[in-house]
PDB file of N, CA and C in Angstrom:
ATOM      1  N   UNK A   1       0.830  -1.193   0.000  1.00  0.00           N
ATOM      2  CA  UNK A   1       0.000   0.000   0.000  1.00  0.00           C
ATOM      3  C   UNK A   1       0.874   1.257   0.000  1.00  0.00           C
ATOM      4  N   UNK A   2       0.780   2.630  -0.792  1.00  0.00           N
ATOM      5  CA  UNK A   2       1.502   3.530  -1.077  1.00  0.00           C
ATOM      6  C   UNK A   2       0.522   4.715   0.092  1.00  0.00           C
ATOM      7  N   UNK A   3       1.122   5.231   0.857  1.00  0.00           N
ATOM      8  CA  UNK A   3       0.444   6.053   2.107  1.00  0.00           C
ATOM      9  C   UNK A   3       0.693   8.207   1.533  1.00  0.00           C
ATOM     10  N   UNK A   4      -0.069   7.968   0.037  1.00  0.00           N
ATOM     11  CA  UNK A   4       1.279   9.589  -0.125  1.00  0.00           C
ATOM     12  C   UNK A   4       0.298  10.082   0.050  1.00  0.00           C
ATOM     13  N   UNK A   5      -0.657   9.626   0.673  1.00  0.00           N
ATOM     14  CA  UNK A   5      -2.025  11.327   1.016  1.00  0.00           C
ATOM     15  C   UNK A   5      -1.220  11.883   2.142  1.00  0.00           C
ATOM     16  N   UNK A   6      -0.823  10.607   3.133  1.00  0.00           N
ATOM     17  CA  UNK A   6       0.222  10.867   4.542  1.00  0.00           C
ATOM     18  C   UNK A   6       1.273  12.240   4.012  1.00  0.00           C
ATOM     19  N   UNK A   7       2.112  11.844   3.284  1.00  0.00           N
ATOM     20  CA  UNK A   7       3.612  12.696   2.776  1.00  0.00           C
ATOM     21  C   UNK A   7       2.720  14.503   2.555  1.00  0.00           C
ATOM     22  N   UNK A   8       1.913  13.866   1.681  1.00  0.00           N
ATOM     23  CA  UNK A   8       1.488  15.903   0.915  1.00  0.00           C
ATOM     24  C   UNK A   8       0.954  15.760   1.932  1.00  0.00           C
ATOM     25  N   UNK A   9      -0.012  15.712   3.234  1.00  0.00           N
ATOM     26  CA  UNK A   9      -0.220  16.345   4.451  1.00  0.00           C
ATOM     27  C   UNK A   9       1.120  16.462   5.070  1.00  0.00           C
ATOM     28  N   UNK A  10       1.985  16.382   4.971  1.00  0.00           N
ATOM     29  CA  UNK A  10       2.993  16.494   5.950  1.00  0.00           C
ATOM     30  C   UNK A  10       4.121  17.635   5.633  1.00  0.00           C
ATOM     31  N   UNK A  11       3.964  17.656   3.869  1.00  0.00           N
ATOM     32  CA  UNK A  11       4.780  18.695   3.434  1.00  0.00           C
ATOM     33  C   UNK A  11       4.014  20.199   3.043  1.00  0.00           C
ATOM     34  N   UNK A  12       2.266  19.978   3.242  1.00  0.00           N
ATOM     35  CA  UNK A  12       1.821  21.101   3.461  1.00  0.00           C
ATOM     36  C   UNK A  12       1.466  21.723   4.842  1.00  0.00           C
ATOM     37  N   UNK A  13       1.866  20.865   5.322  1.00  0.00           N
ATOM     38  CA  UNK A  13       2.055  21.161   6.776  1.00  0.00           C
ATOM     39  C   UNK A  13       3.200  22.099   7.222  1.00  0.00           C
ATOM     40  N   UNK A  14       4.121  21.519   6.764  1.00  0.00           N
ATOM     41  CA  UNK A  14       6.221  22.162   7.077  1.00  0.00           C
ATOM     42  C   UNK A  14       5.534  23.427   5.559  1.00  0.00           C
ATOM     43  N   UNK A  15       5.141  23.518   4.796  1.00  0.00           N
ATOM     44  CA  UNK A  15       4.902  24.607   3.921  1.00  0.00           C
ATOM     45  C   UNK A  15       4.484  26.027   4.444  1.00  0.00           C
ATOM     46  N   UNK A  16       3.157  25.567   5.187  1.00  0.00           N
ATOM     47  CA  UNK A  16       2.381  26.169   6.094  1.00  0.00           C
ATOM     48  C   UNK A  16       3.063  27.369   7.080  1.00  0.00           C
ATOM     49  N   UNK A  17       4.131  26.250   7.874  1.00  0.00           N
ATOM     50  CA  UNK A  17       4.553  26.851   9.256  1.00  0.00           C
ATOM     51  C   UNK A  17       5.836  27.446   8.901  1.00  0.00           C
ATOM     52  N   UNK A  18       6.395  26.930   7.344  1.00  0.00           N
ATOM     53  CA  UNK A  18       7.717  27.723   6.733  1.00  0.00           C
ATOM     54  C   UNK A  18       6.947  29.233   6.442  1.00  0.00           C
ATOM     55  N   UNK A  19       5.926  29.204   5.915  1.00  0.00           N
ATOM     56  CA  UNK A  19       5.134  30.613   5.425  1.00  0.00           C
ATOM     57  C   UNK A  19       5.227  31.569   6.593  1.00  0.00           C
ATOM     58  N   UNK A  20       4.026  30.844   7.590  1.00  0.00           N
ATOM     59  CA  UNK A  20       3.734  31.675   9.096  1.00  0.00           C
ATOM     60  C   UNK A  20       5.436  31.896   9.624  1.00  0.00           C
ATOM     61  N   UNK A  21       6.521  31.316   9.854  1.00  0.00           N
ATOM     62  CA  UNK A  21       7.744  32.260  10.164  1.00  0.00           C
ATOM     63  C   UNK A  21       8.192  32.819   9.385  1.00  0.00           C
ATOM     64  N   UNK A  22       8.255  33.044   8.075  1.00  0.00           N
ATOM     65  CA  UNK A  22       8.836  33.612   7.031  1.00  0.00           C
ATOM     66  C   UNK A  22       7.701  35.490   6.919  1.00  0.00           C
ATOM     67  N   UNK A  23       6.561  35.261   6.995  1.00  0.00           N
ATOM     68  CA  UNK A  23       6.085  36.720   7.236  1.00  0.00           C
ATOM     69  C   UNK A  23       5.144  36.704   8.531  1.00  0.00           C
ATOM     70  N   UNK A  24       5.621  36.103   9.385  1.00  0.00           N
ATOM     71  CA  UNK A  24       5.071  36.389  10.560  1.00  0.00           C
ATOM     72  C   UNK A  24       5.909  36.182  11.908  1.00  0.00           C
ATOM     73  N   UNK A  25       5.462  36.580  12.662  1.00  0.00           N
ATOM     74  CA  UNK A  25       6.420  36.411  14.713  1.00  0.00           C
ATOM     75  C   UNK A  25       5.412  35.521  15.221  1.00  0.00           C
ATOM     76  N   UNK A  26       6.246  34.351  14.788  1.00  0.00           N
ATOM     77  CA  UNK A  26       5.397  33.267  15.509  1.00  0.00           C
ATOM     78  C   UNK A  26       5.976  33.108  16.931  1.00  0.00           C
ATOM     79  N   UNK A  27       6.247  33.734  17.791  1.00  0.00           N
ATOM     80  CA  UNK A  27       6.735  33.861  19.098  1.00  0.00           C
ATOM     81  C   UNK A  27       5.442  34.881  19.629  1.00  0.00           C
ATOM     82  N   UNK A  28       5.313  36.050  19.091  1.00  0.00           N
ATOM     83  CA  UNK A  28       4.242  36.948  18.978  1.00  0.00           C
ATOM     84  C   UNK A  28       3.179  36.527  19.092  1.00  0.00           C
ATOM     85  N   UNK A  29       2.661  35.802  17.935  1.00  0.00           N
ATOM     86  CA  UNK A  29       1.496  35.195  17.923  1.00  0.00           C
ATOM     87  C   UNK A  29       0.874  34.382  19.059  1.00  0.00           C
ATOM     88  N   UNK A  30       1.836  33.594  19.586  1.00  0.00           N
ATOM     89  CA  UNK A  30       1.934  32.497  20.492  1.00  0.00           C
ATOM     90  C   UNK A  30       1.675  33.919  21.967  1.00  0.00           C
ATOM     91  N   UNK A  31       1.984  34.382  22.076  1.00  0.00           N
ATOM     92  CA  UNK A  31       1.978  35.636  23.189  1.00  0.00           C
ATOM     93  C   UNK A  31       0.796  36.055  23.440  1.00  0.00           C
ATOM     94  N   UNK A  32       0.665  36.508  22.094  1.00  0.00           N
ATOM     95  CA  UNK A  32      -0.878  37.659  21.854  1.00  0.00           C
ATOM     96  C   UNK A  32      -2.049  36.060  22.197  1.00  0.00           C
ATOM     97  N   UNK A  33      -1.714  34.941  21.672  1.00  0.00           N
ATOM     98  CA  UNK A  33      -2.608  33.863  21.917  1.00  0.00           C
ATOM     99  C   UNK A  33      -2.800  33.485  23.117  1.00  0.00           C
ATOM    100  N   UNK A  34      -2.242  33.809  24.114  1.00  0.00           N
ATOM    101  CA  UNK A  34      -2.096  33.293  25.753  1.00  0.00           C
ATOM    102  C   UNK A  34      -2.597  34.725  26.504  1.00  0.00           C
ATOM    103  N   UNK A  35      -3.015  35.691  25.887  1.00  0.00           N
ATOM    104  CA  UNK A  35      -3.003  37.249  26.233  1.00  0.00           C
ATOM    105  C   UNK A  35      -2.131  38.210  26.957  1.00  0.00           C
ATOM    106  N   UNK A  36      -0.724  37.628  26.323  1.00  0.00           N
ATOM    107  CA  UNK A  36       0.224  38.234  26.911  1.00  0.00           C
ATOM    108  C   UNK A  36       0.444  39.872  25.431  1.00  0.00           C
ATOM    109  N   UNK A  37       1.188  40.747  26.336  1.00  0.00           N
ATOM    110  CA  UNK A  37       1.445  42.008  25.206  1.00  0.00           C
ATOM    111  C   UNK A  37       2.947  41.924  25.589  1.00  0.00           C
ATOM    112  N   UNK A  38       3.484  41.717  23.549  1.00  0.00           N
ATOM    113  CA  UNK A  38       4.099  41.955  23.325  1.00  0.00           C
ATOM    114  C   UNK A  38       5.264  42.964  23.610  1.00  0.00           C
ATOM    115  N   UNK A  39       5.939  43.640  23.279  1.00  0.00           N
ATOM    116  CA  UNK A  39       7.292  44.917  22.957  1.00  0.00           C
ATOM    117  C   UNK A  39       6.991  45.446  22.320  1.00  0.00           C
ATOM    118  N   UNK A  40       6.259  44.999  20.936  1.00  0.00           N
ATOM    119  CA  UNK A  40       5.178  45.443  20.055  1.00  0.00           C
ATOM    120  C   UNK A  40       4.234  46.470  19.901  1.00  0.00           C
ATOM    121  N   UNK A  41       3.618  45.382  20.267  1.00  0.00           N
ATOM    122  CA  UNK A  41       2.177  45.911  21.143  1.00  0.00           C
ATOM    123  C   UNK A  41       2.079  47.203  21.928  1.00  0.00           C
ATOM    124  N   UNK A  42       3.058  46.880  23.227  1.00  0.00           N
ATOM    125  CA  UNK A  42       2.974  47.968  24.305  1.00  0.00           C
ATOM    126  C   UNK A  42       3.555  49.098  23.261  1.00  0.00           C
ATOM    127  N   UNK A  43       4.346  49.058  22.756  1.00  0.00           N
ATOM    128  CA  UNK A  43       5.161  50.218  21.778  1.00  0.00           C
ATOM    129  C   UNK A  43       3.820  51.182  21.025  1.00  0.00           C
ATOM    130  N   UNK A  44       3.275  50.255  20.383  1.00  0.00           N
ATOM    131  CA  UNK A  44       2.239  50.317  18.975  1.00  0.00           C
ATOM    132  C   UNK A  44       0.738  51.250  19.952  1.00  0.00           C
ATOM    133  N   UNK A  45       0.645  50.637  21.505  1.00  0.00           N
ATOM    134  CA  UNK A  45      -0.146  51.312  22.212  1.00  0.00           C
ATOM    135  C   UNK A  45       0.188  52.877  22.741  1.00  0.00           C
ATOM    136  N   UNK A  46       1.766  53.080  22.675  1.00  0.00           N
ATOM    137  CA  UNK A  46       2.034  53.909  24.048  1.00  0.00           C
ATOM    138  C   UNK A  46       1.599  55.017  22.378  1.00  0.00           C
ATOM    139  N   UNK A  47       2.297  55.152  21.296  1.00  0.00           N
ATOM    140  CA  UNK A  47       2.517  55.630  20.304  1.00  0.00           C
ATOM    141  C   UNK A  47       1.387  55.761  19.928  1.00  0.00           C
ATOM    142  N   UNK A  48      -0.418  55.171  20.086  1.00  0.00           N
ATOM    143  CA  UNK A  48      -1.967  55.702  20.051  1.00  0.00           C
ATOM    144  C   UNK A  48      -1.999  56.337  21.036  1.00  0.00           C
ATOM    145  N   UNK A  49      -1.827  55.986  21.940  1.00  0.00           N
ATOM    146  CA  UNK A  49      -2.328  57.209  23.087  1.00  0.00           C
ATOM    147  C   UNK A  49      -1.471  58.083  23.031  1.00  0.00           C
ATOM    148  N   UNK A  50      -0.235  58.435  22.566  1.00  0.00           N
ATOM    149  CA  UNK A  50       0.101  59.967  22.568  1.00  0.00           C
ATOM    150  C   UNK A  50      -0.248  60.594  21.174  1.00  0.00           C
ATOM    151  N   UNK A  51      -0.449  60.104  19.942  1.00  0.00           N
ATOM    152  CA  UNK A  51      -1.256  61.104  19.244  1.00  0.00           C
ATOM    153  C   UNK A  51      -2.504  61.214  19.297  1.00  0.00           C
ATOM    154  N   UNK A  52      -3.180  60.494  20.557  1.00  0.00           N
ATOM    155  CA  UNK A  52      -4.629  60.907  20.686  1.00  0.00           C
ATOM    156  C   UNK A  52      -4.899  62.090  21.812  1.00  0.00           C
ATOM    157  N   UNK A  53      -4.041  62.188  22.586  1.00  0.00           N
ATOM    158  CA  UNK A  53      -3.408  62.594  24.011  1.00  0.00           C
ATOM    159  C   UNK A  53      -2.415  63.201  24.129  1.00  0.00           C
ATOM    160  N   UNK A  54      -2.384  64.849  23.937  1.00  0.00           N
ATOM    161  CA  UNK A  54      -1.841  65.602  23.861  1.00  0.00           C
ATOM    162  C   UNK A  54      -1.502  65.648  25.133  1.00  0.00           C
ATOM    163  N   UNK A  55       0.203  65.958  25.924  1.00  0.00           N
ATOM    164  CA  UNK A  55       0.303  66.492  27.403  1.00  0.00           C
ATOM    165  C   UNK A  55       0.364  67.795  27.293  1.00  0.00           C
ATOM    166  N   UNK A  56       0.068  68.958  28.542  1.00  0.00           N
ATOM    167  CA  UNK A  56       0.293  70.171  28.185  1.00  0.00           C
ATOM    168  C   UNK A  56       0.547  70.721  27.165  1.00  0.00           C
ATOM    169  N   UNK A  57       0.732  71.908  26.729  1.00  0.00           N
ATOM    170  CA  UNK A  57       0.154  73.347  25.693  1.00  0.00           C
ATOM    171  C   UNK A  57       0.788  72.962  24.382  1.00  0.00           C
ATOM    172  N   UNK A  58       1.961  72.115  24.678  1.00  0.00           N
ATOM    173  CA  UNK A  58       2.482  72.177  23.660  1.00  0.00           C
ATOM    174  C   UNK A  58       2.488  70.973  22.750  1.00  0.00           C
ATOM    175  N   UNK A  59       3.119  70.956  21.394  1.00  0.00           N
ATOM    176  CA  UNK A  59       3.287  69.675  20.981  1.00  0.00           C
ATOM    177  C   UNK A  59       3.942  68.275  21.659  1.00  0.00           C
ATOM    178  N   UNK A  60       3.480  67.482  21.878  1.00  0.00           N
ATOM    179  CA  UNK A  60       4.847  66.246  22.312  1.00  0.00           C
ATOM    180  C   UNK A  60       5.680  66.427  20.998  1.00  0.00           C
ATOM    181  N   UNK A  61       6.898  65.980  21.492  1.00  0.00           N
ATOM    182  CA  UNK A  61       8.175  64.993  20.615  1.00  0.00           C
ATOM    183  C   UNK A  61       8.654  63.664  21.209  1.00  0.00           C
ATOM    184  N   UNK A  62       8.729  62.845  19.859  1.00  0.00           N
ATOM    185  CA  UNK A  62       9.616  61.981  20.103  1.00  0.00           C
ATOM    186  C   UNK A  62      10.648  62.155  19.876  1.00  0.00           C
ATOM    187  N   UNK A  63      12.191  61.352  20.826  1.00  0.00           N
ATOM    188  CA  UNK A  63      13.114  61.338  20.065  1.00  0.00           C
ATOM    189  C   UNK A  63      13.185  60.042  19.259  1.00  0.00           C
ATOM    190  N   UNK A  64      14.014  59.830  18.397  1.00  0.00           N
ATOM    191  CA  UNK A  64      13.466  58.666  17.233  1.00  0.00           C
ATOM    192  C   UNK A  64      15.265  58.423  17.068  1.00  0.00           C
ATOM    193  N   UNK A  65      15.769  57.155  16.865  1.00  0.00           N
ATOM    194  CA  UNK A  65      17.336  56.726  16.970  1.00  0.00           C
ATOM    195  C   UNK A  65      16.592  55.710  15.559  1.00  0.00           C
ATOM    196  N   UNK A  66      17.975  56.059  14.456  1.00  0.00           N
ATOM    197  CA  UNK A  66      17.942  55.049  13.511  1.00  0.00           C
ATOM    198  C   UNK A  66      18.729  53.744  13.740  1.00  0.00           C
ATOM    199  N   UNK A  67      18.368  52.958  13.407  1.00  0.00           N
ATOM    200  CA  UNK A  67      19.037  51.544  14.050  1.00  0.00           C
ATOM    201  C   UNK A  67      19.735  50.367  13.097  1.00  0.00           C
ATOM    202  N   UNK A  68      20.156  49.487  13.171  1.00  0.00           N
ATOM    203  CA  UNK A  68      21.055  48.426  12.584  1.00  0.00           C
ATOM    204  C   UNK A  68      20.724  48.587  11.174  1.00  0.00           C
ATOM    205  N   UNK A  69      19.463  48.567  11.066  1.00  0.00           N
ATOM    206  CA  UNK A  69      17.937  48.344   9.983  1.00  0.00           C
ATOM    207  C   UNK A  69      17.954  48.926   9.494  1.00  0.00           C
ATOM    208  N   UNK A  70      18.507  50.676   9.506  1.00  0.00           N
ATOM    209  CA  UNK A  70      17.770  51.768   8.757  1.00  0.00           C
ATOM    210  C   UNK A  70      16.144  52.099   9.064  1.00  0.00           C
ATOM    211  N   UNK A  71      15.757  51.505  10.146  1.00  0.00           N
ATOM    212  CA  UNK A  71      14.373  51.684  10.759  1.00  0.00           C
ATOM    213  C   UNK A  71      14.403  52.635  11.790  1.00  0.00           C
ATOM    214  N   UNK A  72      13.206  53.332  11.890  1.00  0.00           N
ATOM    215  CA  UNK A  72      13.088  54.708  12.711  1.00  0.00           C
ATOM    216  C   UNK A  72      12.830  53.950  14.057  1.00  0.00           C
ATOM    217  N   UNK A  73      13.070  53.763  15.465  1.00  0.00           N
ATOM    218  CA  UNK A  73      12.228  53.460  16.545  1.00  0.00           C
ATOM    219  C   UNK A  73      12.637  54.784  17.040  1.00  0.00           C
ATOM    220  N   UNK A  74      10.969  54.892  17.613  1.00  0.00           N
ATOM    221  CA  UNK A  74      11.039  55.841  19.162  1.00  0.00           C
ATOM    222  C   UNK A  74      11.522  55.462  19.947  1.00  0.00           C
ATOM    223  N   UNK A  75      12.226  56.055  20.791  1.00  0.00           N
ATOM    224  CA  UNK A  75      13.047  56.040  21.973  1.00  0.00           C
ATOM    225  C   UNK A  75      12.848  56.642  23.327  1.00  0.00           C
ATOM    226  N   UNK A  76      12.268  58.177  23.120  1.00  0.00           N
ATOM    227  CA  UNK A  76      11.669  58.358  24.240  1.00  0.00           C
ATOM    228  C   UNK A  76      10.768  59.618  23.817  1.00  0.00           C
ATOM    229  N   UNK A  77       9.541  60.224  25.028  1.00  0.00           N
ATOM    230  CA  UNK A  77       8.648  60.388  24.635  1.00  0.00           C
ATOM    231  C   UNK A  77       8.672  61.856  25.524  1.00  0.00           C
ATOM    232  N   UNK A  78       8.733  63.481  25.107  1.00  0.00           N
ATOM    233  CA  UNK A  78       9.111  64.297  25.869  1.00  0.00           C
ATOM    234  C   UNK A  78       8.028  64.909  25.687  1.00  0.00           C
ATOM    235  N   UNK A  79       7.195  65.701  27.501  1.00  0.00           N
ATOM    236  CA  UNK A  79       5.854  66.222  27.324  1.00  0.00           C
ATOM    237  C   UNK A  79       6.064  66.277  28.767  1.00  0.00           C
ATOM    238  N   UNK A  80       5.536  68.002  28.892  1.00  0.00           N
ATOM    239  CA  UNK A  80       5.361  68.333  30.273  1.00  0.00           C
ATOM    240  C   UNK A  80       6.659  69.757  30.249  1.00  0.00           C
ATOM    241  N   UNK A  81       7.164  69.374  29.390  1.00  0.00           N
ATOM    242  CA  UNK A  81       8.198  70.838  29.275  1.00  0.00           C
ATOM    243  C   UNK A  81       7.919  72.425  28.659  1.00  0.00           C
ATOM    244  N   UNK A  82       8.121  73.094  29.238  1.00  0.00           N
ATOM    245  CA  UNK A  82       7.670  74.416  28.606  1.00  0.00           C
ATOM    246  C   UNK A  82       7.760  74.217  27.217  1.00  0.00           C
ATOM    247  N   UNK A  83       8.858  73.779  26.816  1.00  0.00           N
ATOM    248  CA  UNK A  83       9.647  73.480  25.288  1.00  0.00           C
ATOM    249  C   UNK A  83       9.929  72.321  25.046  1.00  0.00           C
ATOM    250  N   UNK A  84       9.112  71.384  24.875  1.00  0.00           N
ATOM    251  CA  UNK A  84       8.910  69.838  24.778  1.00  0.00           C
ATOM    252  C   UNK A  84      10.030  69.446  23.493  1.00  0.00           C
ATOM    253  N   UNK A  85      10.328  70.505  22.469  1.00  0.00           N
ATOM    254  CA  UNK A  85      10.916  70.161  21.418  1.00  0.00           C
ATOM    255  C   UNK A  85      12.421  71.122  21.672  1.00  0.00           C
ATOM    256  N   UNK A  86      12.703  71.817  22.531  1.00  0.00           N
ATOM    257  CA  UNK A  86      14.105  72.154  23.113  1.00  0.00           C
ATOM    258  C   UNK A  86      14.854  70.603  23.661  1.00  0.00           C
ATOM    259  N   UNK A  87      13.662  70.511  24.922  1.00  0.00           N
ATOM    260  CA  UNK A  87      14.089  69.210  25.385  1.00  0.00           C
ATOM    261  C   UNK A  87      14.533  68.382  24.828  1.00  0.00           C
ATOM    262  N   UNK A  88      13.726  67.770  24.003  1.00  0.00           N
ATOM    263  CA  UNK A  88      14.311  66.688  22.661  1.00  0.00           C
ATOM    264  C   UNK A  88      15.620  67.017  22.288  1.00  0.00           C
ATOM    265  N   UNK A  89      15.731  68.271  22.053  1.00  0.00           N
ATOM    266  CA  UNK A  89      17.130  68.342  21.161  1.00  0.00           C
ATOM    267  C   UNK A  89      18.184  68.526  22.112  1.00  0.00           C
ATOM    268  N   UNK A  90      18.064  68.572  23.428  1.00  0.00           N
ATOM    269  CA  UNK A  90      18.901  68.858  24.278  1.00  0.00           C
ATOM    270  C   UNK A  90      19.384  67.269  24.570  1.00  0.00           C
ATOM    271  N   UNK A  91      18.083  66.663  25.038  1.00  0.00           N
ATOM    272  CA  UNK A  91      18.690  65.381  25.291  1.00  0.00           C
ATOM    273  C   UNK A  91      19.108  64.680  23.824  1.00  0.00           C
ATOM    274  N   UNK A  92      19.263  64.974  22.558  1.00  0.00           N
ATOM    275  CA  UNK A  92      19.304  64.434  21.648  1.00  0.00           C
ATOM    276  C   UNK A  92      21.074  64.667  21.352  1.00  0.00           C
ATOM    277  N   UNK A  93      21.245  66.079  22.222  1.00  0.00           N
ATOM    278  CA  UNK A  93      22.620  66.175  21.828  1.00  0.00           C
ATOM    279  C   UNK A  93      23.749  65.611  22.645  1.00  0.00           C
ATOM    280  N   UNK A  94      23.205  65.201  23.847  1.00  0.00           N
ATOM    281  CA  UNK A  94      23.825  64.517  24.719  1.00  0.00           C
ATOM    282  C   UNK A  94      24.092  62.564  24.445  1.00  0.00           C
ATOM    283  N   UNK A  95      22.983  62.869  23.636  1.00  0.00           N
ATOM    284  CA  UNK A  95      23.041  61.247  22.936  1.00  0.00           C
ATOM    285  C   UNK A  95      24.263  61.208  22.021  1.00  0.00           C
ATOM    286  N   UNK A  96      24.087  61.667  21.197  1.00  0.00           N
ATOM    287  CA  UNK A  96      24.917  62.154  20.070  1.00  0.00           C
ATOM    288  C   UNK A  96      26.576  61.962  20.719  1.00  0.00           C
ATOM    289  N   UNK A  97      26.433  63.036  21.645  1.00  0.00           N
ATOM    290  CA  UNK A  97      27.870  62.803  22.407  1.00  0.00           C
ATOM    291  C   UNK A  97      28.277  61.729  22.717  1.00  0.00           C
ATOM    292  N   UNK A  98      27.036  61.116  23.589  1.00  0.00           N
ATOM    293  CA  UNK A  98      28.075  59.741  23.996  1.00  0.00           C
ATOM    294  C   UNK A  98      28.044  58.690  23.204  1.00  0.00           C
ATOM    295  N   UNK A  99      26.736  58.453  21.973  1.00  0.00           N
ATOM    296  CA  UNK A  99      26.674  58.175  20.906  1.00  0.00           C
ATOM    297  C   UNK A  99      27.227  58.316  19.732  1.00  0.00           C
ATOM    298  N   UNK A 100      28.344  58.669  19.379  1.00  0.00           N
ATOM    299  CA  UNK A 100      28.828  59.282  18.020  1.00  0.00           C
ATOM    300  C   UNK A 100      28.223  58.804  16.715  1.00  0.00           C
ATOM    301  N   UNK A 101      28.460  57.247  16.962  1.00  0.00           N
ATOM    302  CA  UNK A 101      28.261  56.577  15.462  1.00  0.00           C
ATOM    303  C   UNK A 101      26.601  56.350  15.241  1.00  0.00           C
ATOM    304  N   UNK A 102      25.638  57.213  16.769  1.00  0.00           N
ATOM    305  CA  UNK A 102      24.302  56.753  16.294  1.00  0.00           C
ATOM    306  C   UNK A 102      23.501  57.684  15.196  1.00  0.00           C
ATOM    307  N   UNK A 103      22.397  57.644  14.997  1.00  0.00           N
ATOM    308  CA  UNK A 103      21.828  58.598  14.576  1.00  0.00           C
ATOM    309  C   UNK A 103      20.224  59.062  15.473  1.00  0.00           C
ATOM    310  N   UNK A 104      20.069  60.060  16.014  1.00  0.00           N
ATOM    311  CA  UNK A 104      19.009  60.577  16.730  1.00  0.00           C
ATOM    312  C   UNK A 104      18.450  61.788  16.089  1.00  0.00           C
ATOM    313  N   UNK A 105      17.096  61.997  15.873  1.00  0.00           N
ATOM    314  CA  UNK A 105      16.637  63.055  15.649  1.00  0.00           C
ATOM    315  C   UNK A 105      15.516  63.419  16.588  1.00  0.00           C
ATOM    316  N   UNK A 106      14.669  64.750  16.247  1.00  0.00           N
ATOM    317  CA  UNK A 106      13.471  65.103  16.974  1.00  0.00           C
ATOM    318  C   UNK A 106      12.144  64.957  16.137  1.00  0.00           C
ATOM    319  N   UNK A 107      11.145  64.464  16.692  1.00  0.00           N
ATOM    320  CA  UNK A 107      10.203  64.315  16.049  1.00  0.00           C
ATOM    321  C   UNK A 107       8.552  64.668  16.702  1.00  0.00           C
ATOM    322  N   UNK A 108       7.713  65.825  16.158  1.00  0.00           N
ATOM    323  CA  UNK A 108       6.257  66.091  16.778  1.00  0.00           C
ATOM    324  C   UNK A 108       5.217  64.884  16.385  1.00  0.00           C
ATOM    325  N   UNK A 109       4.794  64.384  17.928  1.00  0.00           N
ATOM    326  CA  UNK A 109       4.011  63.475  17.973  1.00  0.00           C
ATOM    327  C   UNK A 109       3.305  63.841  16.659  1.00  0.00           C
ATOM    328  N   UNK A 110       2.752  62.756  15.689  1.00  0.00           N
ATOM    329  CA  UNK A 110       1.724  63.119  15.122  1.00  0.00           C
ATOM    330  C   UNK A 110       0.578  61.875  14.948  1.00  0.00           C
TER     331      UNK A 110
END
């Protein structure tokens, strides 16, 4: 007896779960599935509630560091300062200093 319905279930199976890690965080998934929050997540949340949620008079800034990737992450989140976007650049230049080879800029919540 030849069992190959067995084999193509087995190699659309390994197809399947090659796909789901190839464009997906199957570590993530597995997280968000148990109702745990991500690095992600909490990131993807803090970053809605401050452009929904202005602090005091002025604009927020982020400061934003380019990384390994060429990808923008926020880094930190300045609000509550007379000059929310002085701040930024103040602490941005102190980065810089002890940072040389990074890249940091300032950025208005939007």
């Amino acid at each position: 007896m030849n069992d190959s319905g067995g084999g193509v279930t087995i190699l659309v199976i390994v197809i399947a779960v090659a796909l789901w890690f190839w464009h997906s965080d199957p570590a993530r998934d597995v997280r968000r599935l148990f109702g745990q929050q991500t690095y992600e997540d909490q990131g993807a949340a803090l970053e809605e509630f401050a452009r929904q949620n202005s602090i005091g008079s002025g604009q927020d800034v982020w400061l934003t560091k380019l990384n390994a990737f060429n990808e923008i992450e926020k880094v930190a989140l300045f609000f509550g300062y007379w000059d929310d976007w002085g701040a930024c650049q103040e602490f941005m230049t102190l980065y810089v200093q002890r940072y040389p080879g990074d890249t940091y800029r300032c950025e208005y919540v939007q």
